[in-house]
Protein backbone atom coordinates (compact mmCIF):
# COMPACT_ATOMS: atom_id res chain seq x y z
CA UNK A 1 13.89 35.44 54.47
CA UNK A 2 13.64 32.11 53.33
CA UNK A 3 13.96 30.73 49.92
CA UNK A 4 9.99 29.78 49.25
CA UNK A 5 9.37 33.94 50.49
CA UNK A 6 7.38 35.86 48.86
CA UNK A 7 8.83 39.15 49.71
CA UNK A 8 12.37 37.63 48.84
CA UNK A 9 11.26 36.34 45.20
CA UNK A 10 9.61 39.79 44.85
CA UNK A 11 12.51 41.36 46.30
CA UNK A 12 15.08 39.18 43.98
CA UNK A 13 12.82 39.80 41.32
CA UNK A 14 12.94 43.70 41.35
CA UNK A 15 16.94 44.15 42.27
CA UNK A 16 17.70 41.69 39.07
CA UNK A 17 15.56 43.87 36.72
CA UNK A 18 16.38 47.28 38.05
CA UNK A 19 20.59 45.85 37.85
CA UNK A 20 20.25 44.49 34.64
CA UNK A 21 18.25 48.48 33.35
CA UNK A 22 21.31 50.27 35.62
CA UNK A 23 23.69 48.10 33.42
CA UNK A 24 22.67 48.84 30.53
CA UNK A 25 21.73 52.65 31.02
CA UNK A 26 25.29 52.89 31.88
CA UNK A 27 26.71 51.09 29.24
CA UNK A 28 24.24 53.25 26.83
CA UNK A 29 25.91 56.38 28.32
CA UNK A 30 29.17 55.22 28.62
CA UNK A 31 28.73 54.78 24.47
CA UNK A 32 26.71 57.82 23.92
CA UNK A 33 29.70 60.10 25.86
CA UNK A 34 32.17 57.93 24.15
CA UNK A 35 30.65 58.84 20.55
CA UNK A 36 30.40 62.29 22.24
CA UNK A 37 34.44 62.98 22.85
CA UNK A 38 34.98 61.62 19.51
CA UNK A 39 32.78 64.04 17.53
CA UNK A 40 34.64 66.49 19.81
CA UNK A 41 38.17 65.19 18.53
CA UNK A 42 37.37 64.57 15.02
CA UNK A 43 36.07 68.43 14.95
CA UNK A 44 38.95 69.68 16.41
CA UNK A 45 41.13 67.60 13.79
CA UNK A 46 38.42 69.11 10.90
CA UNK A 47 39.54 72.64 12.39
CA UNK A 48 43.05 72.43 12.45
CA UNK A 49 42.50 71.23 8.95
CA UNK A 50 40.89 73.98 7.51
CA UNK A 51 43.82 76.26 9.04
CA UNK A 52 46.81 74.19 7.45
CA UNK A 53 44.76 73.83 4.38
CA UNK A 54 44.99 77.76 4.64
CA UNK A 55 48.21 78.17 5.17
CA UNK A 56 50.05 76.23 2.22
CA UNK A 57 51.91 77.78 0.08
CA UNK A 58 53.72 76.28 -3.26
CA UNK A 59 57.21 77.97 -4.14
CA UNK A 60 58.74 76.96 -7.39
CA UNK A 61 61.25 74.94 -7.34
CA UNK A 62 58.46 71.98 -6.19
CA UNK A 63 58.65 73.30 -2.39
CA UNK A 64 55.67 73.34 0.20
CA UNK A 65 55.77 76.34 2.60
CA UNK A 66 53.45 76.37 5.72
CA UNK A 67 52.38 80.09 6.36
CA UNK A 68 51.88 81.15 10.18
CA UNK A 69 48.51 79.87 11.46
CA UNK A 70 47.13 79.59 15.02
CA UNK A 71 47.37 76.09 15.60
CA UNK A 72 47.31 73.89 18.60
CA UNK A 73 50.64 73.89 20.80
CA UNK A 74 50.97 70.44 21.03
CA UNK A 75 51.70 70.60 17.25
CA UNK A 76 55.09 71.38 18.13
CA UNK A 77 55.68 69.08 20.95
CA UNK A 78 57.29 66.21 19.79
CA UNK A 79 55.09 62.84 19.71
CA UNK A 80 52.52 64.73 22.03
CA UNK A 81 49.45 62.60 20.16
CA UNK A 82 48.16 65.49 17.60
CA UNK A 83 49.89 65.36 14.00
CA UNK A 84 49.66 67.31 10.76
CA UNK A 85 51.44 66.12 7.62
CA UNK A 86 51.83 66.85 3.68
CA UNK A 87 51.91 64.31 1.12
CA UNK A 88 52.53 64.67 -2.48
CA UNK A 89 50.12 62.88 -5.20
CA UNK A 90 50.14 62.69 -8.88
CA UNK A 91 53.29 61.23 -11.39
CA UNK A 92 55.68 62.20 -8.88
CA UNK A 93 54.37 60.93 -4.83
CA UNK A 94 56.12 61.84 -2.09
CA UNK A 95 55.47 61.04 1.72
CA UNK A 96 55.36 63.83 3.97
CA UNK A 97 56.75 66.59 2.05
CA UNK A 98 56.12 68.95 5.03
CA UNK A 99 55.15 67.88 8.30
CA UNK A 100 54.45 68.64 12.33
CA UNK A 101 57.25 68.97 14.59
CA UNK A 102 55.46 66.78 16.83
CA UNK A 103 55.92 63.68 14.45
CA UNK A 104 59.76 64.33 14.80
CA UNK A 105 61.28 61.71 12.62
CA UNK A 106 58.23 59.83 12.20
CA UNK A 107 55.79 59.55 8.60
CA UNK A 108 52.47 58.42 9.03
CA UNK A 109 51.55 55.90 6.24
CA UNK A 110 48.46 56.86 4.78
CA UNK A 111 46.40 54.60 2.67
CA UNK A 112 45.87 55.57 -1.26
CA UNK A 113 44.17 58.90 -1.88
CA UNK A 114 40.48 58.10 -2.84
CA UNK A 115 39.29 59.72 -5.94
CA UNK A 116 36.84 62.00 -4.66
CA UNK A 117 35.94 62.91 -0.95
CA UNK A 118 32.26 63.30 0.89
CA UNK A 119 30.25 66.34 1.64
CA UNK A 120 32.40 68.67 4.02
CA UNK A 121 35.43 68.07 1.56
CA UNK A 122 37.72 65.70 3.69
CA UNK A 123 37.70 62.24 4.90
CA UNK A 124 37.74 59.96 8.04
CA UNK A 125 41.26 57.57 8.45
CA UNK A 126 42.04 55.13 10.97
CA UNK A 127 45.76 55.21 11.36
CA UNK A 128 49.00 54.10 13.60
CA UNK A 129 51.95 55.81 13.99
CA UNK A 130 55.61 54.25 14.46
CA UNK A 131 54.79 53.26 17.99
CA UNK A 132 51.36 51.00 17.16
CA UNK A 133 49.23 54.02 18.62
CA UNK A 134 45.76 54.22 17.52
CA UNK A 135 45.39 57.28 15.44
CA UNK A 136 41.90 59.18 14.40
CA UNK A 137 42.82 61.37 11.13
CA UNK A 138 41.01 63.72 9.06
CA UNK A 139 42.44 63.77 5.49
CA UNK A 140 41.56 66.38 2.19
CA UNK A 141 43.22 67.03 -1.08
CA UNK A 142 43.97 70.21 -1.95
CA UNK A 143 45.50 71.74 -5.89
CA UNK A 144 46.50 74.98 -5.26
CA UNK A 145 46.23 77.55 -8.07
CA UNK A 146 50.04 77.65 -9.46
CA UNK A 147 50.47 76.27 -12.47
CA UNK A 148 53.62 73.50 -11.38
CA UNK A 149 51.54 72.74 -8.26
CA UNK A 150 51.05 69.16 -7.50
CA UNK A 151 48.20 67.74 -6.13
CA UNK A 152 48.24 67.61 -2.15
CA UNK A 153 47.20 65.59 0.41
CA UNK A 154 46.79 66.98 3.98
CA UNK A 155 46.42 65.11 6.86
CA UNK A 156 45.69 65.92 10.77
CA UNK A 157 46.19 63.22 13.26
CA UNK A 158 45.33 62.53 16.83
CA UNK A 159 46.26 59.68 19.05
CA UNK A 160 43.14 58.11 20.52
CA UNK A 161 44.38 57.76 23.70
CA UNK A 162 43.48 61.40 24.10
CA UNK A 163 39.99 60.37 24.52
CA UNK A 164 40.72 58.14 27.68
CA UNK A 165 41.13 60.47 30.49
CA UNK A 166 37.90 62.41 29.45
CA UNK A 167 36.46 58.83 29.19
CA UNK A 168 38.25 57.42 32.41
CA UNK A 169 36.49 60.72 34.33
CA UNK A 170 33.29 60.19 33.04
CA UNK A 171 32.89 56.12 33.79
CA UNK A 172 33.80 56.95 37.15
CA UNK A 173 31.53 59.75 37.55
CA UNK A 174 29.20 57.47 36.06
CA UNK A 175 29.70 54.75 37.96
CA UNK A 176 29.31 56.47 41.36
CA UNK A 177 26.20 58.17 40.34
CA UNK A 178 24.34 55.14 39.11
CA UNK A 179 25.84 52.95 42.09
CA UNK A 180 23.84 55.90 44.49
CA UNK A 181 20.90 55.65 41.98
CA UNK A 182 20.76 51.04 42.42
CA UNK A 183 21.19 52.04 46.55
CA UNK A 184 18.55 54.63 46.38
CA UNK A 185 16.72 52.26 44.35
CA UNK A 186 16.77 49.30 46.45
CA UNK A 187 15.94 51.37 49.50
CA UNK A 188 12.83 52.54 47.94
CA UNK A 189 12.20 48.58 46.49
CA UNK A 190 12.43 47.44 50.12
CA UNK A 191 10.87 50.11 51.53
CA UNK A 192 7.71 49.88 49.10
CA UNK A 193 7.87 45.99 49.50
CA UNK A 194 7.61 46.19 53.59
CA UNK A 195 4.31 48.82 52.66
CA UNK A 196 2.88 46.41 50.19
CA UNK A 197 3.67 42.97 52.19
CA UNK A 198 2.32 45.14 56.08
CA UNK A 199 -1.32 43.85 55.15
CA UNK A 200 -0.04 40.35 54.74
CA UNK A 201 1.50 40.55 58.41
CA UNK A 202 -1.61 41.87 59.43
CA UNK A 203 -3.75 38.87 58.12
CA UNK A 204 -1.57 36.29 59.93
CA UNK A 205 -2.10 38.36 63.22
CA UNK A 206 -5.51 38.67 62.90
CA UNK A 207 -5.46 34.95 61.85
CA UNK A 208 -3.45 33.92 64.84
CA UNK A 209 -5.96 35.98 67.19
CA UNK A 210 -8.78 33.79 65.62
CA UNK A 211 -6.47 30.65 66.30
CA UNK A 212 -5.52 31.52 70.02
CA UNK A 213 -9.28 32.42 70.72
CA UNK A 214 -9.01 36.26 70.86
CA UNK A 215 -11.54 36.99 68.14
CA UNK A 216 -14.01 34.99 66.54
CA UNK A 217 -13.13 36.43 63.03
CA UNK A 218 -10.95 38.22 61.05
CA UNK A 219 -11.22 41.99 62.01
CA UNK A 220 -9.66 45.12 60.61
CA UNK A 221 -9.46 47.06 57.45
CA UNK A 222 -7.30 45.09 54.34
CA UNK A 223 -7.00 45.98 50.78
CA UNK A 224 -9.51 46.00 48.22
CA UNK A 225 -7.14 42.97 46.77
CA UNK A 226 -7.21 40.76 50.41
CA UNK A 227 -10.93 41.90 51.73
CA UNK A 228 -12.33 38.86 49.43
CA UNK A 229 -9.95 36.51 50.47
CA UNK A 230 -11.09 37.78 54.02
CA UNK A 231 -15.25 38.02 53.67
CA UNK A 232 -14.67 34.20 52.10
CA UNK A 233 -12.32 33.21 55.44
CA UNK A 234 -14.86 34.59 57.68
CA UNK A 235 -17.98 33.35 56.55
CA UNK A 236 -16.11 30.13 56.63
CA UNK A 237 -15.39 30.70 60.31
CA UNK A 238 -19.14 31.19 60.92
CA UNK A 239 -20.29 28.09 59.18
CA UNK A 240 -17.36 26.23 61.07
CA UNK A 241 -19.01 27.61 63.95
CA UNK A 242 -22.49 27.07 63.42
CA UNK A 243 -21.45 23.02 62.32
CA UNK A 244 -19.95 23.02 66.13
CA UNK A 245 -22.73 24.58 67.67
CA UNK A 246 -25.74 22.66 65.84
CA UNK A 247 -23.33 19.05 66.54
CA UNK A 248 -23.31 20.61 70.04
CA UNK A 249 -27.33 21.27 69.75
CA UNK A 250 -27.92 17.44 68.58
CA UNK A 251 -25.21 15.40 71.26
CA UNK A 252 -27.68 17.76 74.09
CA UNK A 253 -30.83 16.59 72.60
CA UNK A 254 -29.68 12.78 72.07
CA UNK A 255 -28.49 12.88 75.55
CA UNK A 256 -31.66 14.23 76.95
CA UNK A 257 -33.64 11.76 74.80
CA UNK A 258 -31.42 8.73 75.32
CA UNK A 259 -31.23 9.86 79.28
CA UNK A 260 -35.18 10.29 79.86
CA UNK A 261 -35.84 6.76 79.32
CA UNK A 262 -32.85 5.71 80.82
CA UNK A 263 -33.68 7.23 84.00
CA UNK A 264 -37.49 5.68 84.09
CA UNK A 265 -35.90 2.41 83.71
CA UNK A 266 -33.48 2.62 86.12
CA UNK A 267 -36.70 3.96 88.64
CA UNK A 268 -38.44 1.23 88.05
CA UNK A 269 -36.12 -1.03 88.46
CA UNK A 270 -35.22 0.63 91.86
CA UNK A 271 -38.51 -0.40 93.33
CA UNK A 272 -37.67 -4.29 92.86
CA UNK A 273 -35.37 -6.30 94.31
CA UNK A 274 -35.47 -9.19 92.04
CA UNK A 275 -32.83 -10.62 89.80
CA UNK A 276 -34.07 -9.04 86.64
CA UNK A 277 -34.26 -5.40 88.72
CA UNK A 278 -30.51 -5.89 89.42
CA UNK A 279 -30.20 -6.26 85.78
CA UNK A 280 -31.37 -3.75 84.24
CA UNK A 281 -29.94 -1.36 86.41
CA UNK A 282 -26.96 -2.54 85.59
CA UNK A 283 -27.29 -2.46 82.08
CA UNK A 284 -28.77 1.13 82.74
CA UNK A 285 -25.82 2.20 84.69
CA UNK A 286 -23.37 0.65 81.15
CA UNK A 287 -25.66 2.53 78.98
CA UNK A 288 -25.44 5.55 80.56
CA UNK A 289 -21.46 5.65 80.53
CA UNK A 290 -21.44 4.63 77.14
CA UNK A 291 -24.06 7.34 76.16
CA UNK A 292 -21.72 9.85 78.08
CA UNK A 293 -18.42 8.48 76.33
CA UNK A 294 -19.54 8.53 72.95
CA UNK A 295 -21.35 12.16 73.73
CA UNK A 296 -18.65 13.68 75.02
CA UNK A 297 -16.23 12.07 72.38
CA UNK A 298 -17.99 13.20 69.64
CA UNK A 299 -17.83 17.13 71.10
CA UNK A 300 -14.38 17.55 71.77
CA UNK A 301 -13.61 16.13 68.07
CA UNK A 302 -16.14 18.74 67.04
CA UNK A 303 -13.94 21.14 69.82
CA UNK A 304 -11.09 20.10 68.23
CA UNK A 305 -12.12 21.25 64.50
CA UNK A 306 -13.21 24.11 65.75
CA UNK A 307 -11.10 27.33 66.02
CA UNK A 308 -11.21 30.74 68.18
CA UNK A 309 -12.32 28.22 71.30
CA UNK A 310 -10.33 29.66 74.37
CA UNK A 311 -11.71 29.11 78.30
CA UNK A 312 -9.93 30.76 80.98
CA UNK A 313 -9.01 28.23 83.55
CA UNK A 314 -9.07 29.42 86.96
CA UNK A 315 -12.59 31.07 86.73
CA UNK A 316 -13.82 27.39 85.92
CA UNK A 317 -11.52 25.78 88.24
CA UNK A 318 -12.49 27.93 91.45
CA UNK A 319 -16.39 27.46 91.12
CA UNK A 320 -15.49 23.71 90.68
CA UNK A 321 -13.84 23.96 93.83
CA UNK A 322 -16.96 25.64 95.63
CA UNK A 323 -19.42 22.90 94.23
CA UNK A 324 -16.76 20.37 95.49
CA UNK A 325 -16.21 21.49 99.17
CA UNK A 326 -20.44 22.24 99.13
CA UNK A 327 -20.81 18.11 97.63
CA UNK A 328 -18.69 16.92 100.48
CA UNK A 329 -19.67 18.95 103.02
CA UNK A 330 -20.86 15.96 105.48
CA UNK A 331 -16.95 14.55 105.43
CA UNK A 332 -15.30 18.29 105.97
CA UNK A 333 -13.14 18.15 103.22
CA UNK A 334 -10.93 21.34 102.25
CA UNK A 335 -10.90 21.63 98.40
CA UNK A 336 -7.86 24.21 98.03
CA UNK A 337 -6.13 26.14 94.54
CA UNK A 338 -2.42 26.02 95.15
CA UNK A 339 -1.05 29.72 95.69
CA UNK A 340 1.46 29.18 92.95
CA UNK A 341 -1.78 28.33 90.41
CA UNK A 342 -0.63 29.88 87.21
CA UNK A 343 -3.44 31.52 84.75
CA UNK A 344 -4.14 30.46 81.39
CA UNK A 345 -6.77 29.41 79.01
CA UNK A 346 -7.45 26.12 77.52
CA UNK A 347 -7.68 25.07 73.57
CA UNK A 348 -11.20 23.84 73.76
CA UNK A 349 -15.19 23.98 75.20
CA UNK A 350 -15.49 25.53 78.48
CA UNK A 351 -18.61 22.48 79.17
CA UNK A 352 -15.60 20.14 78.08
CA UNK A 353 -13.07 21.50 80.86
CA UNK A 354 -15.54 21.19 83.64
CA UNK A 355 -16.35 18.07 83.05
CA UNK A 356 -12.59 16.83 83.04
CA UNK A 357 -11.72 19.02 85.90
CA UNK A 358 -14.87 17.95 87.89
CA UNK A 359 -14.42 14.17 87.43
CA UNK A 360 -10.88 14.24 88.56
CA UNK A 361 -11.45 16.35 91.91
CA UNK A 362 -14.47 14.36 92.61
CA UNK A 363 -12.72 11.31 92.31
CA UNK A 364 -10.19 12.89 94.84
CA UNK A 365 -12.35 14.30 97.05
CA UNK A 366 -13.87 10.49 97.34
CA UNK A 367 -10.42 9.24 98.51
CA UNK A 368 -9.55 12.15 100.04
CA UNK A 369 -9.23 12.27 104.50
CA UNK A 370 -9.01 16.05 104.72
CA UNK A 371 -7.36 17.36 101.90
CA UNK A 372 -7.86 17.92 98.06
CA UNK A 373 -4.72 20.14 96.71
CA UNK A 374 -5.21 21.38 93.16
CA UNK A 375 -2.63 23.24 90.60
CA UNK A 376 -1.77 24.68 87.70
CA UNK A 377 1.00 25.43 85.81
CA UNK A 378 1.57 26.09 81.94
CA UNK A 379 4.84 23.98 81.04
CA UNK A 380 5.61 24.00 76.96
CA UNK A 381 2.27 25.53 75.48
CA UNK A 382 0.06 23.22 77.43
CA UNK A 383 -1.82 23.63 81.01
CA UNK A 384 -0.80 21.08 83.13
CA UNK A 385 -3.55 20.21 86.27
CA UNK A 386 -2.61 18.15 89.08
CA UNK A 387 -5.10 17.10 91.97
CA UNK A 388 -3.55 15.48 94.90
CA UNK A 389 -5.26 14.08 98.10
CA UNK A 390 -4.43 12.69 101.42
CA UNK A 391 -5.87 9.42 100.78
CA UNK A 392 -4.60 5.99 100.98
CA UNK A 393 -3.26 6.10 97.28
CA UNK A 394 -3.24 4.40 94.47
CA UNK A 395 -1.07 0.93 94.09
CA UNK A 396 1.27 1.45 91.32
CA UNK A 397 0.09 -1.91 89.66
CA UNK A 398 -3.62 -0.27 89.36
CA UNK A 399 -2.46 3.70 88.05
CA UNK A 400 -2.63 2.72 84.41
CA UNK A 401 -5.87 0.06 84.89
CA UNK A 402 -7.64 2.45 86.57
CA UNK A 403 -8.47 4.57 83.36
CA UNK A 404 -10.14 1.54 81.33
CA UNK A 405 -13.35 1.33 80.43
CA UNK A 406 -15.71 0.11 83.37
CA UNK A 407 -13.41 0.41 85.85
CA UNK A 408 -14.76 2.70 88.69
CA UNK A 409 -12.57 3.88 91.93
CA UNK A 410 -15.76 4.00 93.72
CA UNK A 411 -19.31 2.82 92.90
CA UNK A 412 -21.08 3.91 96.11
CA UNK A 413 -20.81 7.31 95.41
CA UNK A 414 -22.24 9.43 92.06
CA UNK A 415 -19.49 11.33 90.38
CA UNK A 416 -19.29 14.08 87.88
CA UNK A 417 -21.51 12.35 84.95
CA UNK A 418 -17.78 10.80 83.26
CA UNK A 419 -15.59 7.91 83.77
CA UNK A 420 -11.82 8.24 84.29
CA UNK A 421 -11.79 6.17 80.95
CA UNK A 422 -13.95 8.74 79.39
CA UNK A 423 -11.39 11.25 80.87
CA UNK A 424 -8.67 10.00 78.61
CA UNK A 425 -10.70 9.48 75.98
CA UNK A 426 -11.64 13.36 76.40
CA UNK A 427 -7.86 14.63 76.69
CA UNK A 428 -6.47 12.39 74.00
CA UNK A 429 -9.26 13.63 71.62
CA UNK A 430 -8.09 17.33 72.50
CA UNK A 431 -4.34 16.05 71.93
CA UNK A 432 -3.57 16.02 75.75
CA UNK A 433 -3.01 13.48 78.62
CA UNK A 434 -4.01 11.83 81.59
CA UNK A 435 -2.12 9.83 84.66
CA UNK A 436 -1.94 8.66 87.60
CA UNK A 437 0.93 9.15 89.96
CA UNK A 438 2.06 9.53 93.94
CA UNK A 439 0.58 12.35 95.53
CA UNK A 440 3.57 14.39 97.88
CA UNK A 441 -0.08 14.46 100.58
CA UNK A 442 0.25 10.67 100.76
CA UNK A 443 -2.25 9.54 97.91
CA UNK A 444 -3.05 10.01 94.70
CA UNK A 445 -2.02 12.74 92.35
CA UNK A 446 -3.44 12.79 89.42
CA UNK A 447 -1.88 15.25 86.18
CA UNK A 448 -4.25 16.19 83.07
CA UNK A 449 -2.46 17.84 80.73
CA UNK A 450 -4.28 20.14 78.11
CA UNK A 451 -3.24 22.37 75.22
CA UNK A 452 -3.05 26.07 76.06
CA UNK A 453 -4.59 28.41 73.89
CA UNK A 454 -2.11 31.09 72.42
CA UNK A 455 -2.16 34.61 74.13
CA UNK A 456 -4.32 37.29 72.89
C-alpha cells in the first residue's frame, strides 16, 4: 500500500483510533480494579478494627489488655505487611501502649488524633513504617467505660504492597485480553475494509475493460454510493463516442464532396493532352493526397481520444492479403502471413488499420518479383508488422526520404488511397512508427509498429 492509499489512510485511520480507545479502556480498568482491591483492603483493615476495638480491656494500674479475638494470622507474623497498634491520648500520651506481634520492635508514627471522626466512626491514614513501606491505615478512638480509662487510639495497618500481586495478575490478564481484542479488531478492520474497498477494484476493472476495448461501458452492479459516479462516466463514454462517430460522419462526407469534383476534373482533363490538361491533373492528383492526409489525420486524432476502440488484427490482415494477391493477379505474386503471425488487436479504427496495412503491402507487392512475406508479432505492448519482398530494395540513402510528403515509390500504378508520408503521419498520430529497412528476401522490409490494445 502506498502512502497516497486510500485503504491505508483508512486503514491507519481506524488502528490509531481503536489503539488509542484499547489504551484507555485499559487504563480505565486498570484504575477501576485498582480502586477495587483497595476498597477490598481498607474493609478488611475496618474489620479487624471493629474486632480489636472489641477486645480491649483497661486494668487498673493504667494497663491495656487485648482479649482473644479471631484475627488475621499474619497479625502475628513478624513484619508480614498487616499491623494493629494502641496509642494513648489525653494529659498523659503514649505510643503504642499495646501492639501486633507483627510490628516486632517497630511503632508506627501516627499523625495527631483529629477531634472528631466521619460517619462509620474511624478514619483513613496514609502511613510508613520503619522500612519507608507505604502503609494504608484505618484509625478510631475509643474511651472505654472505667472511670481511670484514658482515651485510646486504635490503629490497623496494611502495607500497600499487598495490593500488587492482585494488581500484577490482573494487568496481565488485562493486557492479554485486550491485546486479543486490538488483533481481533484489526482483523475485522481489514477484513471490513477489503469488503468496502471490493467495489472500488471492481470499477478499475470494468474501467480497464472499457480502456483495452472489451466493453463499450462500464457494466455491473456498484453501490448506491458509486452507481452516480458510474451513470455520469458512462454517458460520458457515449457522448465521447458519438463526437468520434459524427467527426467520423463529417471527414466521409467532406471526402465524398471534396472527391466528386475532384474526380470530374481530373476526367476532363484526361481527354486533353494539352499543357493546361497536364496541369490540372497534377494539381488534382496533390489535392487528392492532401485531402486524404488531412482526412485521415484528423480520424486517428479523433481514434486516439477515443476509448474502448480495439480491432483484431489478423482477421483484417488476411482479407488484405486476398484483395492483394486478387490486385496483382496478372504478375503472379504470392501474398503470404508468416506461420509464426502472432494475434492481437490494435488501439485504434479498424478503417484506420486497413488503410496502413493496405498501403504498405501494396507498395510491396509493386516491388515485389514473386514474393510478399508479412508478420506479426506483439513486442512490449505494441503490434509490430513487417512486410518484406523480393524486390530490388531500397538504397539506404532513400529509406528515410521515402516517407516525405510527395514522394511516391511508384506513380504508374494506383495504390491503397494513402501516401507512405500519410502512413507516418497515421502511426505517429496513434503514438506508433514507421521504417524502412533490408528485407532477409532481398528487398525491402518495411516495420509499422502500433499500440496493442490491452487483453480483455
Amino acid at each position: 500500500m502506498r502512502t497516497g492509499s486510500l485503504r491505508l489512510r483508512l486503514l491507519a485511520g481506524t488502528l490509531a483510533w481503536m489503539l488509542l480507545a484499547i489504551v484507555l479502556v485499559g487504563w480505565g480498568l486498570r484504575g477501576l480494579f485498582q480502586d477495587h482491591v483497595t476498597q477490598q483492603l481498607q474493609a478488611q483493615l475496618v474489620m479487624q478494627l471493629d474486632h480489636l476495638s472489641a477486645s480491649v480491656d483497661w486494668v487498673a494500674p493504667g494497663h491495656v489488655t487485648i482479649s482473644p479475638m479471631a484475627a488475621d494470622p499474619r497479625l502475628a507474623q513478624p513484619l508480614s505487611g498487616l499491623y494493629w497498634q494502641i496509642d494513648r491520648l489525653g494529659a498523659a500520651p503514649q505510643a503504642g501502649v499495646a501492639r501486633s506481634r507483627s510490628l516486632w520492635d517497630q511503632v508506627l508514627r501516627l499523625p495527631d488524633a483529629p477531634a472528631s471522626y466521619p460517619a462509620g466512626g474511624y478514619s483513613v491514614l496514609p502511613l510508613q513504617d520503619a522500612q519507608g513501606h507505604a502503609l494504608l491505615a484505618v484509625a478510631r478512638t475509643l474511651q472505654l467505660p472505667e472511670d481511670d480509662a484514658p482515651l485510646l487510639r486504635l490503629v490497623v495497618a496494611g502495607d500497600k504492597a499487598l495490593l500488587a500481586e492482585p494488581l500484577q495478575r490482573f494487568t496481565r490478564m488485562l493486557l492479554i485480553a485486550l491485546g486479543l481484542l486490538a488483533l481481533g479488531l484489526a482483523l475485522a478492520v481489514a477484513v471490513q475494509l477489503q469488503l468496502a474497498l471490493r467495489p472500488l477494484q471492481l470499477l478499475r476493472a470494468r474501467l480497464a475493460a472499457v480502456r483495452s476495448g472489451a466493453a463499450g461501458q462500464l457494466e455491473g452492479s456498484f453501490p448506491q454510493e458509486l452507481q452516480p459516479l458510474v451513470n455520469e462516466f458512462n454517458h460520458v463514454l457515449r457522448e465521447n463516442a458519438d463526437m468520434v462517430q459524427r467527426a467520423r460522419t463529417q471527414a466521409g462526407n467532406l471526402a465524398h464532396a471534396v472527391h466528386t469534383p475532384l474526380s470530374i476534373l481530373a476526367n476532363a482533363a484526361a481527354q486533353e493532352r494539352s499543357p493546361l490538361a497536364l496541369l490540372v491533373q497534377e494539381q488534382v492528383a496533390s489535392a487528392r493526397r492532401q485531402v486524404d492526409y488531412h482526412l485521415a489525420r484528423a480520424r486517428a486524432a479523433a481514434a486516439v481520444r477515443a476509448t474502448g476502440l480495439r480491432t483484431p488484427v489478423l482477421p483484417p490482415l488476411r482479407a488484405l492479403l486476398r484483395t492483394m494477391q486478387r490486385l496483382h493477379a496478372e504478375r503472379h505474386l504470392a501474398f503470404e502471413l508468416a506461420p509464426q503471425a502472432q494475434d492481437g488487436a490494435f488501439r485504434g479504427e479498424e478503417q484506420d488499420l486497413y488503410e496502413l496495412l493496405g498501403n504498405l503491402i501494396d507498395n510491396a507487392g509493386k516491388s515485389a518479383r514473386q514474393r510478399v512475406l508479412v508478420d506479426v508479432q506483439c513486442i512490449q505492448g505494441q503490434l509490430c508488422f513487417t512486410v518484406d519482398d523480393d524486390g530490388p530494395g531500397i538504397p539506404e540513402e532513400e529509406r528515410e526520404h521515402m516517407f516525405e510528403r510527395g514522394v511516391q515509390l511508384d506513380e504508374q500504378r494506383p495504390g491503397s488511397g494513402l501516401g507512405l508520408d500519410i502512413v507516418r503521419a497515421l502511426a505517429e498520430t496513434y503514438g506508433g512508427s514507421v521504417q524502412a529497412l533490408a528485407s532477409p528476401l532481398g528487398g525491402a522490409r518495411l516495420r509499422l509498429c502500433l499500440p496493442m490494445a490491452a487483453d480483455a
